[in-house]
C-alpha atoms as a PDB file:
ATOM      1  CA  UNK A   1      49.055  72.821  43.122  1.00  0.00           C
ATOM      2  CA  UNK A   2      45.395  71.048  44.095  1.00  0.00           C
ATOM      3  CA  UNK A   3      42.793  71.251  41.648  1.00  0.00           C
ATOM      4  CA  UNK A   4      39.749  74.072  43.373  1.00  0.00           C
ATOM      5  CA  UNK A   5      36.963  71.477  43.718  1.00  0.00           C
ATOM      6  CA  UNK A   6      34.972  74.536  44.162  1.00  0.00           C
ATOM      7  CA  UNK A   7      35.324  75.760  40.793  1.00  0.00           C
ATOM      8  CA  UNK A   8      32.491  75.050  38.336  1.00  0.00           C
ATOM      9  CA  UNK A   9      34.420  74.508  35.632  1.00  0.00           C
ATOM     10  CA  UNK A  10      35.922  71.184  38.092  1.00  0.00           C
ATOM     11  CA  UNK A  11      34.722  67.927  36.559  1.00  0.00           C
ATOM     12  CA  UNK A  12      31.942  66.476  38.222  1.00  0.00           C
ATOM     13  CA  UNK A  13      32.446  63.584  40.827  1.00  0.00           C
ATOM     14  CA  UNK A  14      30.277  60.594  39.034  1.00  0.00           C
ATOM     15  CA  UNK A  15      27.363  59.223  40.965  1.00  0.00           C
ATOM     16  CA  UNK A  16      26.952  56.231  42.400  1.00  0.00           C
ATOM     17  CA  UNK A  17      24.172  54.975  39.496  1.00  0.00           C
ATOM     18  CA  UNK A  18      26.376  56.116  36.908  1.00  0.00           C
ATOM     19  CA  UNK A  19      28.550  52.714  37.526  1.00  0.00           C
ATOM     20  CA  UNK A  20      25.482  50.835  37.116  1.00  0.00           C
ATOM     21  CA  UNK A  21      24.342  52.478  33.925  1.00  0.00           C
ATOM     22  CA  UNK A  22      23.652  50.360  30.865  1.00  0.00           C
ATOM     23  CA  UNK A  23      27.289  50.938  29.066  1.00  0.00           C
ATOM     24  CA  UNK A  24      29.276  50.493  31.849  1.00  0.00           C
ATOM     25  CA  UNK A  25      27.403  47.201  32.603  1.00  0.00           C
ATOM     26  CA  UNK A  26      28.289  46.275  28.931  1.00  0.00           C
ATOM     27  CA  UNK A  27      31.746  47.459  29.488  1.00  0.00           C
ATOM     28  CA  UNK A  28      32.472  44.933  32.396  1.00  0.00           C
ATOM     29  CA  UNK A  29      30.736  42.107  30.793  1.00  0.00           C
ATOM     30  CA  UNK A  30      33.390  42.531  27.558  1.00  0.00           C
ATOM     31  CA  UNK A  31      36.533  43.299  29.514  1.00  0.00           C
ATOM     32  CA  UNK A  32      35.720  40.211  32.221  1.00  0.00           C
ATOM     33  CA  UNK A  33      33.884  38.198  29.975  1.00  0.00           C
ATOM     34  CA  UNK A  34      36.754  34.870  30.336  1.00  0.00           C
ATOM     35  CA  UNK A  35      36.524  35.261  34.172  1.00  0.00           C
ATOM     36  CA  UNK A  36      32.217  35.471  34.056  1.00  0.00           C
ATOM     37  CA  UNK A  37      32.355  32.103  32.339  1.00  0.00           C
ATOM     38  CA  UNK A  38      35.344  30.485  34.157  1.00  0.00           C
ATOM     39  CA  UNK A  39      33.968  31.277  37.784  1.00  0.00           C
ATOM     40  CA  UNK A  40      30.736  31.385  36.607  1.00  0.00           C
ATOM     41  CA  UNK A  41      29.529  34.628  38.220  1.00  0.00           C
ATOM     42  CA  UNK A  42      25.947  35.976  37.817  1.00  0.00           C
ATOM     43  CA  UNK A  43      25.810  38.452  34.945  1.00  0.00           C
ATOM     44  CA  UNK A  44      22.869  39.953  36.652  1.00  0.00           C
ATOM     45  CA  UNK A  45      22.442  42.523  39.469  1.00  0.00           C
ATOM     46  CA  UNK A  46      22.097  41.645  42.675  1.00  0.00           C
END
């Protein structure tokens, strides 16, 4: 059975600045930290 995306008790979809918030910017910067440095990618947004 599909989950009723209609119901208000349904999670809510996360917005698009909610992937650019301050933790999840911290989050990617731990996790990928070895390929930053290696392939030197800007740790800044564009």
């Amino acid at each position: 059975m599909d989950a009723d995306i209609t119901d208000p008790l349904f999670p809510r979809i996360p917005t698009y600045n909610s992937f650019y918030d301050t933790e999840t910017i911290q989050l990617v910067e731990d996790i990928f930290n070895k390929d930053f440095t290696t392939y030197q990618y800007p740790l800044t947004l564009l």
